[in-house]
C-alpha atoms as a PDB file:
ATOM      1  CA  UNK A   1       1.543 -16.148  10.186  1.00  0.00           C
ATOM      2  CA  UNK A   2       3.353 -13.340   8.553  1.00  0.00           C
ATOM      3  CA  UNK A   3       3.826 -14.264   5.148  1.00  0.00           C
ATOM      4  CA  UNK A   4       5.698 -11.095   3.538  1.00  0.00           C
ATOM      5  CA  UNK A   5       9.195 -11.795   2.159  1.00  0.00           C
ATOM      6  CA  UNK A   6      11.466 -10.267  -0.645  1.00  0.00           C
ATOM      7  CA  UNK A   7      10.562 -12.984  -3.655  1.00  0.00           C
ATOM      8  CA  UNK A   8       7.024 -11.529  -3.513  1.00  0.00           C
ATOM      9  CA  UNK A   9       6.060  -8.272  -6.255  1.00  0.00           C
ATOM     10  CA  UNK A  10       4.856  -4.877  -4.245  1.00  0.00           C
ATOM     11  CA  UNK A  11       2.849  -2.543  -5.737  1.00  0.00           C
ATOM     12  CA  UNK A  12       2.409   0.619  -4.100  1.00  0.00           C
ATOM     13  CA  UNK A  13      -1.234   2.265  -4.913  1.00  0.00           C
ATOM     14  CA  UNK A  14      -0.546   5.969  -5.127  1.00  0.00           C
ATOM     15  CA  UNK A  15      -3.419   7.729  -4.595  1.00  0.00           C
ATOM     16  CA  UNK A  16      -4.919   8.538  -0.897  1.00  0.00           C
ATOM     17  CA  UNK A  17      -7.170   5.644  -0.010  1.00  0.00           C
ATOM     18  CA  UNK A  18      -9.885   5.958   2.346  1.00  0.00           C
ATOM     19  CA  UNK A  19      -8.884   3.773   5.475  1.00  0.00           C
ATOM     20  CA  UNK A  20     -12.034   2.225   6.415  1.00  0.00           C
ATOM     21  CA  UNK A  21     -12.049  -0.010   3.138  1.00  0.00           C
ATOM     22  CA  UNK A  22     -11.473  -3.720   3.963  1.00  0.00           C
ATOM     23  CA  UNK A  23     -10.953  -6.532   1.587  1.00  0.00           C
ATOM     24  CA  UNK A  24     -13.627  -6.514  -1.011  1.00  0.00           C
ATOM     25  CA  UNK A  25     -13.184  -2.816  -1.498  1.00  0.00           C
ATOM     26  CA  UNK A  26      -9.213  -2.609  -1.699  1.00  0.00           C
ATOM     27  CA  UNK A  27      -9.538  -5.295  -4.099  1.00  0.00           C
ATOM     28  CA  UNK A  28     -11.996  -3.690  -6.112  1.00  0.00           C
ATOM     29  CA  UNK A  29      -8.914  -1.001  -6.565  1.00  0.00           C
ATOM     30  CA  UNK A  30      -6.273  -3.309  -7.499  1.00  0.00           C
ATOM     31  CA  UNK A  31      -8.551  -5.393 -10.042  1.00  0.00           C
ATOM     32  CA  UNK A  32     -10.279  -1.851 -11.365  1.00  0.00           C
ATOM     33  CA  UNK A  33      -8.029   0.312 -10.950  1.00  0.00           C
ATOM     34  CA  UNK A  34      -4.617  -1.192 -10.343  1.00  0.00           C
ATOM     35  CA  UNK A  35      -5.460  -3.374 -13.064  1.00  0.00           C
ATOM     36  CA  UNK A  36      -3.840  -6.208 -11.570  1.00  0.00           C
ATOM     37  CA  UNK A  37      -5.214  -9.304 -10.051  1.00  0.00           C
ATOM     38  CA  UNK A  38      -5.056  -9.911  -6.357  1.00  0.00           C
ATOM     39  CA  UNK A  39      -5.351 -13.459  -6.753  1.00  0.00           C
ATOM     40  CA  UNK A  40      -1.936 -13.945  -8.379  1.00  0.00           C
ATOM     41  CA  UNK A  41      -0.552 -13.490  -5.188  1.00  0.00           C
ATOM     42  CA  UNK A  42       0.885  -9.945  -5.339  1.00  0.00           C
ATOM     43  CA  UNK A  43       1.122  -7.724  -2.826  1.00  0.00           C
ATOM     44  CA  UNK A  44      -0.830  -4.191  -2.655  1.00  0.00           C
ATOM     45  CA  UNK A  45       0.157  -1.435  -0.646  1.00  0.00           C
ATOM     46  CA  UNK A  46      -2.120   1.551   0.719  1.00  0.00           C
ATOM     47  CA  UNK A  47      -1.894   5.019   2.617  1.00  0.00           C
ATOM     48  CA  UNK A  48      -4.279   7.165   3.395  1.00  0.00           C
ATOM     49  CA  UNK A  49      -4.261  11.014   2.488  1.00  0.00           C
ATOM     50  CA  UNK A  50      -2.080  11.867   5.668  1.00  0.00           C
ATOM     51  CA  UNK A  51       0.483   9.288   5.437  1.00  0.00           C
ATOM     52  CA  UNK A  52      -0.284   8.336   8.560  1.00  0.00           C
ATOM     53  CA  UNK A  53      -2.131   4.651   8.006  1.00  0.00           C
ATOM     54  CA  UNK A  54      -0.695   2.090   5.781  1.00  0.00           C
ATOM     55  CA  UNK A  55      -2.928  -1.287   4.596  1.00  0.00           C
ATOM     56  CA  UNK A  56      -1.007  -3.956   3.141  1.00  0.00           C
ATOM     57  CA  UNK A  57      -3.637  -6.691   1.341  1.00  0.00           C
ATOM     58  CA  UNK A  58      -1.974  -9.934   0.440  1.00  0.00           C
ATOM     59  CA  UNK A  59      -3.618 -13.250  -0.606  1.00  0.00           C
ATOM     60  CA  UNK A  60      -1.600 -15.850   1.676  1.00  0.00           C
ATOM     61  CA  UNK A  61      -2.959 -19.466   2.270  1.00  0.00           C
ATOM     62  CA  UNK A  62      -6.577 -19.794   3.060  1.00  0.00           C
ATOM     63  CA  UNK A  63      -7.785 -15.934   2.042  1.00  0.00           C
ATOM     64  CA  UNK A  64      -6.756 -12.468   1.866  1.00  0.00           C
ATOM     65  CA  UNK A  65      -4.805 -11.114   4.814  1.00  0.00           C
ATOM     66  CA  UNK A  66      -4.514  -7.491   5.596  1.00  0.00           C
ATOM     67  CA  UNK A  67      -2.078  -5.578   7.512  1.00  0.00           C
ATOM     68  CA  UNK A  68      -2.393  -2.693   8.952  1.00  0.00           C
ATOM     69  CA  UNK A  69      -0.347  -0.034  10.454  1.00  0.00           C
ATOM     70  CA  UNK A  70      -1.112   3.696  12.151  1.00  0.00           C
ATOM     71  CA  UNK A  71       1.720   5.453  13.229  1.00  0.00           C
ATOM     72  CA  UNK A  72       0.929   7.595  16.427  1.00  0.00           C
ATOM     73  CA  UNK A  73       3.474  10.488  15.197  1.00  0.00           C
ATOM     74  CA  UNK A  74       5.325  11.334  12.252  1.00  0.00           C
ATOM     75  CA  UNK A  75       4.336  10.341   8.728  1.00  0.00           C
ATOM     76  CA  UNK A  76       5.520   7.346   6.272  1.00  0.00           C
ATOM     77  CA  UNK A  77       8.060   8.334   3.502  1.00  0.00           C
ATOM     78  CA  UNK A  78       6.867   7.065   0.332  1.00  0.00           C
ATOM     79  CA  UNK A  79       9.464   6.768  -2.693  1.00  0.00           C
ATOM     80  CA  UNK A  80       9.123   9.683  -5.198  1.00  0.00           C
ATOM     81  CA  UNK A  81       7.038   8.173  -8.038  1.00  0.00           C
ATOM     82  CA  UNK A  82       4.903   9.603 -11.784  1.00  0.00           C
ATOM     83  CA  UNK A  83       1.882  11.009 -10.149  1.00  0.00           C
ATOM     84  CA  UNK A  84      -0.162   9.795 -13.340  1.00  0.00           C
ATOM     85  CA  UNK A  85       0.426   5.902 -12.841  1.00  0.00           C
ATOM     86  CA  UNK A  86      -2.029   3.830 -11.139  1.00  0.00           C
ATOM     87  CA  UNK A  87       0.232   1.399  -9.539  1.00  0.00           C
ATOM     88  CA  UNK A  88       4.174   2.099  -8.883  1.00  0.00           C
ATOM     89  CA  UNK A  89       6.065  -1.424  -8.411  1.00  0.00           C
ATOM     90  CA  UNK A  90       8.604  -1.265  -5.107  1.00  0.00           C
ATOM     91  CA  UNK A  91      10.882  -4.036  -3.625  1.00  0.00           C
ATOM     92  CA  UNK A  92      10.722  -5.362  -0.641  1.00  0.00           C
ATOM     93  CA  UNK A  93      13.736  -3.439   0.701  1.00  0.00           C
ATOM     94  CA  UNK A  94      11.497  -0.128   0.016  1.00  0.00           C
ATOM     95  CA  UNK A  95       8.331  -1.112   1.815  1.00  0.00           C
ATOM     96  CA  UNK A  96      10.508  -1.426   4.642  1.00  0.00           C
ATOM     97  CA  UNK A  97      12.001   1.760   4.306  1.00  0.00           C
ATOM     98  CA  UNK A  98       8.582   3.483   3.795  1.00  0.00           C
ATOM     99  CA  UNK A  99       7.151   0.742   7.308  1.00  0.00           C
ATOM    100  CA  UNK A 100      10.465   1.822   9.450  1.00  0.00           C
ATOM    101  CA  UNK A 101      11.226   5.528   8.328  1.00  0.00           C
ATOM    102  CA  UNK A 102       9.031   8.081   9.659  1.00  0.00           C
ATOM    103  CA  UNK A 103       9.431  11.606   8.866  1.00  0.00           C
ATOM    104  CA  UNK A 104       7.924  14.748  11.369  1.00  0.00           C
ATOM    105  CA  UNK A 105       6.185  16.331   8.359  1.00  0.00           C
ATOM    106  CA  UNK A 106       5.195  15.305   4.333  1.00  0.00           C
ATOM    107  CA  UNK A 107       3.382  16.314   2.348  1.00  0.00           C
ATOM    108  CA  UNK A 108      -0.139  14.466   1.846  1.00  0.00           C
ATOM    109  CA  UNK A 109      -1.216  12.537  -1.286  1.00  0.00           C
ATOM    110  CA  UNK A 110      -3.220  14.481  -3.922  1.00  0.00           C
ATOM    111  CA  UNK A 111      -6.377  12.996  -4.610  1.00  0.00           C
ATOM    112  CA  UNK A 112      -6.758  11.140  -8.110  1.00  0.00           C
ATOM    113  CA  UNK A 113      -9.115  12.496 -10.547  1.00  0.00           C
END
């Protein structure tokens, strides 16, 4: 069951991430690097380098849910954000501005240090 809604706190991770990470991994960044806890019930946003895959982890009843999404053209429009931060918070109303808008071209996400 989709479990997303707009009470919920979004933190956008804004570094490229490597899309092949699953669970354990992902939350390895938001516990070492996030420094957040996933189990608080938070939810984590990731792109890849491209801006063309977005994973959204989540713990929801039972475990930790992942969503993901690859757009077949066009790129996701993340909001502009301190390129030194390890996590930028976003409301719900953004993630679905950066899930529904699509731009032709972006640039891609620098890789963090």
């Amino acid at each position: 069951m989709f479990y997303l809604h707009g009470k919920l706190q979004y933190f956008l991770y804004p570094a490229p991430v490597d899309m092949r990470k699953s669970f354990y991994t992902l939350s390895g960044i938001v516990t070492s690097l996030m420094k957040r806890n996933v189990q608080h019930g938070e939810v984590f946003v990731f792109v890849n380098r491209n801006l063309t895959i977005m994973k959204i982890l989540h713990l929801e009843h039972g475990g930790l849910v992942i969503y993901h999404k690859k757009l077949e053209n066009g790129t996701f429009t993340l909001p502009t954000f301190d390129e030194n931060i390890t996590s930028q918070q976003i409301t719900w109303q953004e993630l679905m501005m950066i899930v529904d808008t699509e731009k032709s071209t972006q640039r891609p996400l620098k890789k963090r240090q």
